[in-house]
C-alpha atoms as a PDB file:
ATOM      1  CA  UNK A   1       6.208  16.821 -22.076  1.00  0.00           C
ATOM      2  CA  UNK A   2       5.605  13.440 -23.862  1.00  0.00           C
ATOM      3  CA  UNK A   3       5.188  10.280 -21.863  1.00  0.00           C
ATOM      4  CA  UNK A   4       8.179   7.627 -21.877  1.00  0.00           C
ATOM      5  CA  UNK A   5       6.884   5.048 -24.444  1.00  0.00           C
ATOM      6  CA  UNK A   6       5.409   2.041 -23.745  1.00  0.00           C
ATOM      7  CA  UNK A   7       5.954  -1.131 -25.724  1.00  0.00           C
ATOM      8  CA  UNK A   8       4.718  -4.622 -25.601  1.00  0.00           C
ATOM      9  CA  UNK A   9       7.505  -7.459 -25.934  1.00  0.00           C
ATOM     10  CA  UNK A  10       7.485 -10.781 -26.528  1.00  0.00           C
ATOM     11  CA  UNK A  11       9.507 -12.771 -24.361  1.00  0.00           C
ATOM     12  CA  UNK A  12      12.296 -14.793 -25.594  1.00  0.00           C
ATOM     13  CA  UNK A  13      14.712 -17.310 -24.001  1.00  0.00           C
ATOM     14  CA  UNK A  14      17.408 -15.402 -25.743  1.00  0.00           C
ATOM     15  CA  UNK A  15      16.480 -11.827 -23.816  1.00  0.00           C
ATOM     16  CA  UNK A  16      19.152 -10.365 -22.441  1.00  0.00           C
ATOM     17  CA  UNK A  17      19.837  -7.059 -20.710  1.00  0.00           C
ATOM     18  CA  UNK A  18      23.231  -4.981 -19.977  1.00  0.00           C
ATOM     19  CA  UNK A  19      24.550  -4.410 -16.900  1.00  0.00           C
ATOM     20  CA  UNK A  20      22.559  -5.102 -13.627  1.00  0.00           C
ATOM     21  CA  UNK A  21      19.275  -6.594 -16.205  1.00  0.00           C
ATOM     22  CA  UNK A  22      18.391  -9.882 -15.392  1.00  0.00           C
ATOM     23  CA  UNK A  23      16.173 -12.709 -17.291  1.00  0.00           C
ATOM     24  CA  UNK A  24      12.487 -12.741 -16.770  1.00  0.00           C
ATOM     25  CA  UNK A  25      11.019 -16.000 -17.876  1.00  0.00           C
ATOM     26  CA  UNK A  26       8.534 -15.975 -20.009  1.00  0.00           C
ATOM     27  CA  UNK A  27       5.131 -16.892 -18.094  1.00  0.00           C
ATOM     28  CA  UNK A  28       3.779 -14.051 -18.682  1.00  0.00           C
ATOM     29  CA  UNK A  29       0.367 -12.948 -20.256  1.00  0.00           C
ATOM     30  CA  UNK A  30      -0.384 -10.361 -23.353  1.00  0.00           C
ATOM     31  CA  UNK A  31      -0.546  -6.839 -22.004  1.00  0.00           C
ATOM     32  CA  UNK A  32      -4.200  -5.326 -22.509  1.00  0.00           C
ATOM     33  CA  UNK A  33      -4.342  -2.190 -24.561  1.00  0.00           C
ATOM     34  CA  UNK A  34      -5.880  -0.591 -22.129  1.00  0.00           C
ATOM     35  CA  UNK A  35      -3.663  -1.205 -19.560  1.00  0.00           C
ATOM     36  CA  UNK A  36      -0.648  -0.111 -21.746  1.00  0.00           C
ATOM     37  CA  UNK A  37      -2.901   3.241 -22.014  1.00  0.00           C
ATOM     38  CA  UNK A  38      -3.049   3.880 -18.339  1.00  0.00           C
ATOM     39  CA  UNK A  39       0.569   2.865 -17.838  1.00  0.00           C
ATOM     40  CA  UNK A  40       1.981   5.775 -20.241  1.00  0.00           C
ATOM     41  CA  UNK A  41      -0.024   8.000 -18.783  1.00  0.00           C
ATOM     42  CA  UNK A  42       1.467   7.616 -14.935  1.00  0.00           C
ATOM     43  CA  UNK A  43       5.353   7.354 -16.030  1.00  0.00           C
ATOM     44  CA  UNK A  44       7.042  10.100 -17.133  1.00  0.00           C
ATOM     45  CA  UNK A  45      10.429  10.441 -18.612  1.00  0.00           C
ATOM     46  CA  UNK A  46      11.876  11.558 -14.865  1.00  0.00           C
ATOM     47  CA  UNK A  47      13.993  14.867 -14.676  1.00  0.00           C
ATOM     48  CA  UNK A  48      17.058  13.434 -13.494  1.00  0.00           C
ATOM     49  CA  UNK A  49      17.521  11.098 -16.942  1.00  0.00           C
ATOM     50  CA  UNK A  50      16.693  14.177 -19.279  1.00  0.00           C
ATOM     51  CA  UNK A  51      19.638  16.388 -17.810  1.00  0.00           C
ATOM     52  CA  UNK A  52      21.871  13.368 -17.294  1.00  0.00           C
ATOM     53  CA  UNK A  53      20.967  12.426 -21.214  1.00  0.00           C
ATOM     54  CA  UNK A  54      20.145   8.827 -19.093  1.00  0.00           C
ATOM     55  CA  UNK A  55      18.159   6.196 -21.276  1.00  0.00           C
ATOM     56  CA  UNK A  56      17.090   2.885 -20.883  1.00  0.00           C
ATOM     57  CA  UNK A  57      14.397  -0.027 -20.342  1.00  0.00           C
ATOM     58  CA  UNK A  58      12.268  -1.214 -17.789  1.00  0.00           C
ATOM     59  CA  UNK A  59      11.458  -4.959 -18.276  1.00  0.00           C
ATOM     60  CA  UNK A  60       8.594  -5.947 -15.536  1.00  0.00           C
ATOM     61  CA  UNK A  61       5.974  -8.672 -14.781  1.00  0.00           C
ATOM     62  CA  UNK A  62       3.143  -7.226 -13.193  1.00  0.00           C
ATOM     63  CA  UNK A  63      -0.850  -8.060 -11.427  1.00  0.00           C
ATOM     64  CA  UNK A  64      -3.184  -6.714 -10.455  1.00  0.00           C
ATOM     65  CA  UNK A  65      -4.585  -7.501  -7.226  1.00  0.00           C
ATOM     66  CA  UNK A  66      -7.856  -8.220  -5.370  1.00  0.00           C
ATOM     67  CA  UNK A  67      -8.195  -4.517  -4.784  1.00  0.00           C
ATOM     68  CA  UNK A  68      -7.887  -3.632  -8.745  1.00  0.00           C
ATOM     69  CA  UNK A  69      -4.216  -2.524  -7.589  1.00  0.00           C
ATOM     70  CA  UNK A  70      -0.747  -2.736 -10.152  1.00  0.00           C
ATOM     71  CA  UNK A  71       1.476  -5.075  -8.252  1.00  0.00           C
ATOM     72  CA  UNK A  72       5.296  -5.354  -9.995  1.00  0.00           C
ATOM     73  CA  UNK A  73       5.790  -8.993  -9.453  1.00  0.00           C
ATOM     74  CA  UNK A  74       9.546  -8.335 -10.487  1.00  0.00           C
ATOM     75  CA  UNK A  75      11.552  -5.691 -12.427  1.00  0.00           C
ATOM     76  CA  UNK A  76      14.383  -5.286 -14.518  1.00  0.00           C
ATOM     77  CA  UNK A  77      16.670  -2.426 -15.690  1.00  0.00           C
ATOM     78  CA  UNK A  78      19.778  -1.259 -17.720  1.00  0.00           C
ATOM     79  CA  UNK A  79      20.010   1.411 -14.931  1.00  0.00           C
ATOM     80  CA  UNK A  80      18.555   1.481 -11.781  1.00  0.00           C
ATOM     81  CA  UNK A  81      17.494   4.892 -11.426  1.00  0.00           C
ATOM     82  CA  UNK A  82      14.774   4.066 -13.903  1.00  0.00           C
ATOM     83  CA  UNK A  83      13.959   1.362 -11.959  1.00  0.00           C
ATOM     84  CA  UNK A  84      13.305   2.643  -9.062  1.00  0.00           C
ATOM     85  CA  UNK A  85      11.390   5.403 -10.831  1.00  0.00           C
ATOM     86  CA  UNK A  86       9.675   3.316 -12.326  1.00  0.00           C
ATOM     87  CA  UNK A  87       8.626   1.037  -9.298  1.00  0.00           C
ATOM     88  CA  UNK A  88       7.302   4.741  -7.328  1.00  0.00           C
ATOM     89  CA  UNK A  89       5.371   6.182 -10.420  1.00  0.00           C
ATOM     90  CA  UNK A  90       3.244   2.551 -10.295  1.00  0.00           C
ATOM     91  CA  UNK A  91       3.146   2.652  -6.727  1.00  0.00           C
ATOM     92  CA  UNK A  92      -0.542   1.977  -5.206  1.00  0.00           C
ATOM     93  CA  UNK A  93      -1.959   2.637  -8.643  1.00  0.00           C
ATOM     94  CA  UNK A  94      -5.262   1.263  -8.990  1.00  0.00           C
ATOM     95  CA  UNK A  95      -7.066   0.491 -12.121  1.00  0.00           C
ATOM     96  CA  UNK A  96     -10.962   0.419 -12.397  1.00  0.00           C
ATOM     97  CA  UNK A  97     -12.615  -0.920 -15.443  1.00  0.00           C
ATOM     98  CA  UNK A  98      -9.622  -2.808 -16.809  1.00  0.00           C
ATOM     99  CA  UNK A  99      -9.414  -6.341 -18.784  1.00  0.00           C
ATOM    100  CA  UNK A 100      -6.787  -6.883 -16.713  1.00  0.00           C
ATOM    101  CA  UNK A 101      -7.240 -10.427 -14.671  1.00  0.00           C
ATOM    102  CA  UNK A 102      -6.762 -10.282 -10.944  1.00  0.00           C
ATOM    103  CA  UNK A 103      -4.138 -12.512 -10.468  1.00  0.00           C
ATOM    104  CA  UNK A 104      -2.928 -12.944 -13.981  1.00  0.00           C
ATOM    105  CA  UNK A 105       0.669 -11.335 -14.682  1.00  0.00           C
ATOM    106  CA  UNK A 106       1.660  -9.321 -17.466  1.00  0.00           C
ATOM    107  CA  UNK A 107       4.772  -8.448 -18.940  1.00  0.00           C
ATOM    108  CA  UNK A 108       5.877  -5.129 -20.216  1.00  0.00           C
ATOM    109  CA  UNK A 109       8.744  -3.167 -20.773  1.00  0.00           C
ATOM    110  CA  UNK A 110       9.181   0.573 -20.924  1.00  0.00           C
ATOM    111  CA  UNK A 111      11.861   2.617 -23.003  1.00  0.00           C
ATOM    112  CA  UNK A 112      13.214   5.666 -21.649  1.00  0.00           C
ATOM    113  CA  UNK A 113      14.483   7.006 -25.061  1.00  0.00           C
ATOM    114  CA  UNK A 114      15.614  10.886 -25.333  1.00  0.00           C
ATOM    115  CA  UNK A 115      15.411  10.728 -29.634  1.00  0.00           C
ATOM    116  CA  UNK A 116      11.653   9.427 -29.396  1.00  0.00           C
ATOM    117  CA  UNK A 117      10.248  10.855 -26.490  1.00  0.00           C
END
């Protein structure tokens, strides 16, 4: 089973999302590589959206805390399912040996995408 793909955006004033999505602002810091490694390989395309033929994004800001912990600072979705998957696969992940800053935020956004996955 592949991993749901990860990808780096740039954040626009103009970003919009369907449906429940809302703006993030864009204050956000470039996503380390590394981090973006260790992110695809704790979310997997859930179950549920394969036999429901469910895709979507995932648009987040997140830190990392004192205790080299992921923190989502806040999340967005074209379907909330994914969200919330989202939000327990990161859940009390902790990241040793990362370039991530404690304290900085980052924003990514993953693609739930059935064609690429």
């Amino acid at each position: 089973m592949k991993k749901a793909i990860v990808l780096l955006v740039a954040v626009t004033l103009g970003l919009t999302t369907a449906v429940s999505a809302k703006k993030l602002p864009a204050a956000a810091a470039s996503l380390p590589a590394d981090f973006k490694q260790e992110i695809t390989k704790h979310i997997d395309y859930p179950n549920f959206a394969k036999e429901n033929f469910v895709e979507g994004e995932v648009w987040m800001k997140v830190t990392l805390d004192e205790n080299s912990t992921v923190k989502i600072v806040d999340l967005s979705s074209t379907n909330p399912e994914l969200g919330e998957h989202v939000k327990k696969e990161l859940s009390d992940l902790t990241l040793e040996n990362t370039s991530m800053k404690v304290g900085s935020i980052y924003f990514m956004k993953v693609k739930f995408d059935l064609v690429n996955m």
